[in-house]
C-alpha atoms as a PDB file:
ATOM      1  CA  UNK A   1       0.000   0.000   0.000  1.00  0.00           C
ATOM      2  CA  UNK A   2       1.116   3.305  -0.879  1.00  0.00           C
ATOM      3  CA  UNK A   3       1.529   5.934   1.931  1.00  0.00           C
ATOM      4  CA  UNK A   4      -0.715   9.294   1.706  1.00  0.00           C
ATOM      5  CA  UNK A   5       2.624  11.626   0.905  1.00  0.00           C
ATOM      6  CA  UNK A   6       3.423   9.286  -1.978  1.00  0.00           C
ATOM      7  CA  UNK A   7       0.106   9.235  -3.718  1.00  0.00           C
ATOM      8  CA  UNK A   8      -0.712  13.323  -3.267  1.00  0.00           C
ATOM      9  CA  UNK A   9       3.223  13.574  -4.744  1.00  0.00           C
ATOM     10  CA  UNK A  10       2.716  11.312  -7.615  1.00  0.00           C
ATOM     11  CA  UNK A  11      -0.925  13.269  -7.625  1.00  0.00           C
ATOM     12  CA  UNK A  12       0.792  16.792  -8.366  1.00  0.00           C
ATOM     13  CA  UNK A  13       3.450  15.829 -10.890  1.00  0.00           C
ATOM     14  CA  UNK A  14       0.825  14.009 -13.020  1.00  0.00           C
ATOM     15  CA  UNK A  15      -1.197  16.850 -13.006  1.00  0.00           C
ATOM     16  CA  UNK A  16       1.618  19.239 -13.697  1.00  0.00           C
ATOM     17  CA  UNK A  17       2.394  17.549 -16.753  1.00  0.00           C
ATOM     18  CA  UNK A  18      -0.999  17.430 -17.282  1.00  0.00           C
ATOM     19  CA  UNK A  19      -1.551  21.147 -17.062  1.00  0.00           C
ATOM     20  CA  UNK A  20       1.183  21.634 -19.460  1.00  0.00           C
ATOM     21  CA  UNK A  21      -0.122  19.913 -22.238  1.00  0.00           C
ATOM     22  CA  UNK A  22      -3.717  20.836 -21.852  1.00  0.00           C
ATOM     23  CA  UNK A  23      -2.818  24.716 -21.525  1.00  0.00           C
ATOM     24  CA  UNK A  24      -0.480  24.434 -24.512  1.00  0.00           C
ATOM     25  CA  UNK A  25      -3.074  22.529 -26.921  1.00  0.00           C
ATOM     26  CA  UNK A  26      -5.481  25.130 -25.555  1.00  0.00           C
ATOM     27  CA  UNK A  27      -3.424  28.169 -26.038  1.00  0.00           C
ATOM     28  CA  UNK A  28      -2.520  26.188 -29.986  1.00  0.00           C
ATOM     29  CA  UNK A  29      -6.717  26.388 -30.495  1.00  0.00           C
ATOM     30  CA  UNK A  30      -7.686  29.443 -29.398  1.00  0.00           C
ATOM     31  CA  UNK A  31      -4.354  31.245 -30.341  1.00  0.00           C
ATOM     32  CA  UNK A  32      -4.517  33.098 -26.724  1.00  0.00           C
ATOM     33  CA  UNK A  33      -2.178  32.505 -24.082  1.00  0.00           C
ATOM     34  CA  UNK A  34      -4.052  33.759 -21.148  1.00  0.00           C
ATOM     35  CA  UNK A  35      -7.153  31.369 -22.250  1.00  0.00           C
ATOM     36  CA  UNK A  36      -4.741  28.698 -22.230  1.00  0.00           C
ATOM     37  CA  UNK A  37      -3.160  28.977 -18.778  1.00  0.00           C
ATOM     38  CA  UNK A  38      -6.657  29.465 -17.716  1.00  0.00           C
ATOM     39  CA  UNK A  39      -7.827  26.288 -18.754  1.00  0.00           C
ATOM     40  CA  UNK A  40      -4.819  24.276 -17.538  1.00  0.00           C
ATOM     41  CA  UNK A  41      -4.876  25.691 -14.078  1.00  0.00           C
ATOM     42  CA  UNK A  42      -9.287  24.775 -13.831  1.00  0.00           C
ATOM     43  CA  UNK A  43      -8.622  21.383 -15.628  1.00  0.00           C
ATOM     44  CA  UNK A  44      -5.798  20.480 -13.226  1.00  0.00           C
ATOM     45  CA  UNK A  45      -7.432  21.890 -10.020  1.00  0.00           C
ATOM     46  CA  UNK A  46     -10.538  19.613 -10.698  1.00  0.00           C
ATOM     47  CA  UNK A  47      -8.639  16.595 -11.890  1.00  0.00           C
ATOM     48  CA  UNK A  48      -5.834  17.168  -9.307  1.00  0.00           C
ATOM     49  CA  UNK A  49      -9.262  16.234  -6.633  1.00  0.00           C
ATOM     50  CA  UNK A  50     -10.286  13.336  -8.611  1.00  0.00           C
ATOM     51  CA  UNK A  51      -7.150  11.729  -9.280  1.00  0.00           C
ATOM     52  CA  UNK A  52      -6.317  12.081  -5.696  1.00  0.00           C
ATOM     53  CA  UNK A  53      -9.635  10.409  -4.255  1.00  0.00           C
ATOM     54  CA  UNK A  54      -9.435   7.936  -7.198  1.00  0.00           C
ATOM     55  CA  UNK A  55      -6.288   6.840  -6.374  1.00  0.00           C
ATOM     56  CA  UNK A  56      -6.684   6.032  -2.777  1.00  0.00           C
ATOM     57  CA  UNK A  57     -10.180   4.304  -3.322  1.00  0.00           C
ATOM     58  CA  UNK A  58      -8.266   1.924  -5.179  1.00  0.00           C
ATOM     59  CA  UNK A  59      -5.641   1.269  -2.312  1.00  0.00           C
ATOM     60  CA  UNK A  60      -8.694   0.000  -0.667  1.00  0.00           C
ATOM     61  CA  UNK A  61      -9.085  -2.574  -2.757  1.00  0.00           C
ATOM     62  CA  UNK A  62      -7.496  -5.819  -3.418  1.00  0.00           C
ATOM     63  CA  UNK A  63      -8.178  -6.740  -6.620  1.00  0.00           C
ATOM     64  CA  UNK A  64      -5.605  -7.564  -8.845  1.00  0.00           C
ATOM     65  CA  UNK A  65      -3.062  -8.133  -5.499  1.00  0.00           C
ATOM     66  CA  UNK A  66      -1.296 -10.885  -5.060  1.00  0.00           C
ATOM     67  CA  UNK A  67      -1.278 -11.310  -0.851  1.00  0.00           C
ATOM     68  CA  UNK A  68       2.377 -11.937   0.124  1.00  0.00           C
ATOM     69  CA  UNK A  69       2.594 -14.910   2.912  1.00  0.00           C
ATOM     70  CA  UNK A  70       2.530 -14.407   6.408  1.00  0.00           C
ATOM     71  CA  UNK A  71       5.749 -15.670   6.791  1.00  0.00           C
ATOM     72  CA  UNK A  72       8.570 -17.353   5.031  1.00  0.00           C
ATOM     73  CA  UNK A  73      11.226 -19.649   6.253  1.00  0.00           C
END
């Protein structure tokens, strides 16, 4: 299981990167730069939430885990 710090890090460099592209293909549409950063900081706040909750929900769960044993000798 990941710890809390881990997940909101790995949380805020996905969305950076995400923020990037998704200002930079809006600013390439629209032609305006302040549009752009606009829409990359309001896409990434929302999805910055999402991802976040998203990713710990699935901590909860154990599909797809493979349980290690209890012990080993």
């Amino acid at each position: 299981m990941e710890s809390l710090k881990r997940s909101l890090v790995k949380t805020i460099s996905y969305r950076l990167i995400g923020a990037a592209i998704t200002g930079s293909i809006t600013w390439f549409l629209t032609g305006q730069l302040l549009v752009g950063i606009q829409v990359g900081i309001l896409d990434s706040a929302s999805k910055f939430v999402f991802y976040f909750i998203h990713e710990r929900a699935w901590n909860k769960i154990s599909f797809g885990r493979i349980k290690p044993p209890e012990y080993e000798i």
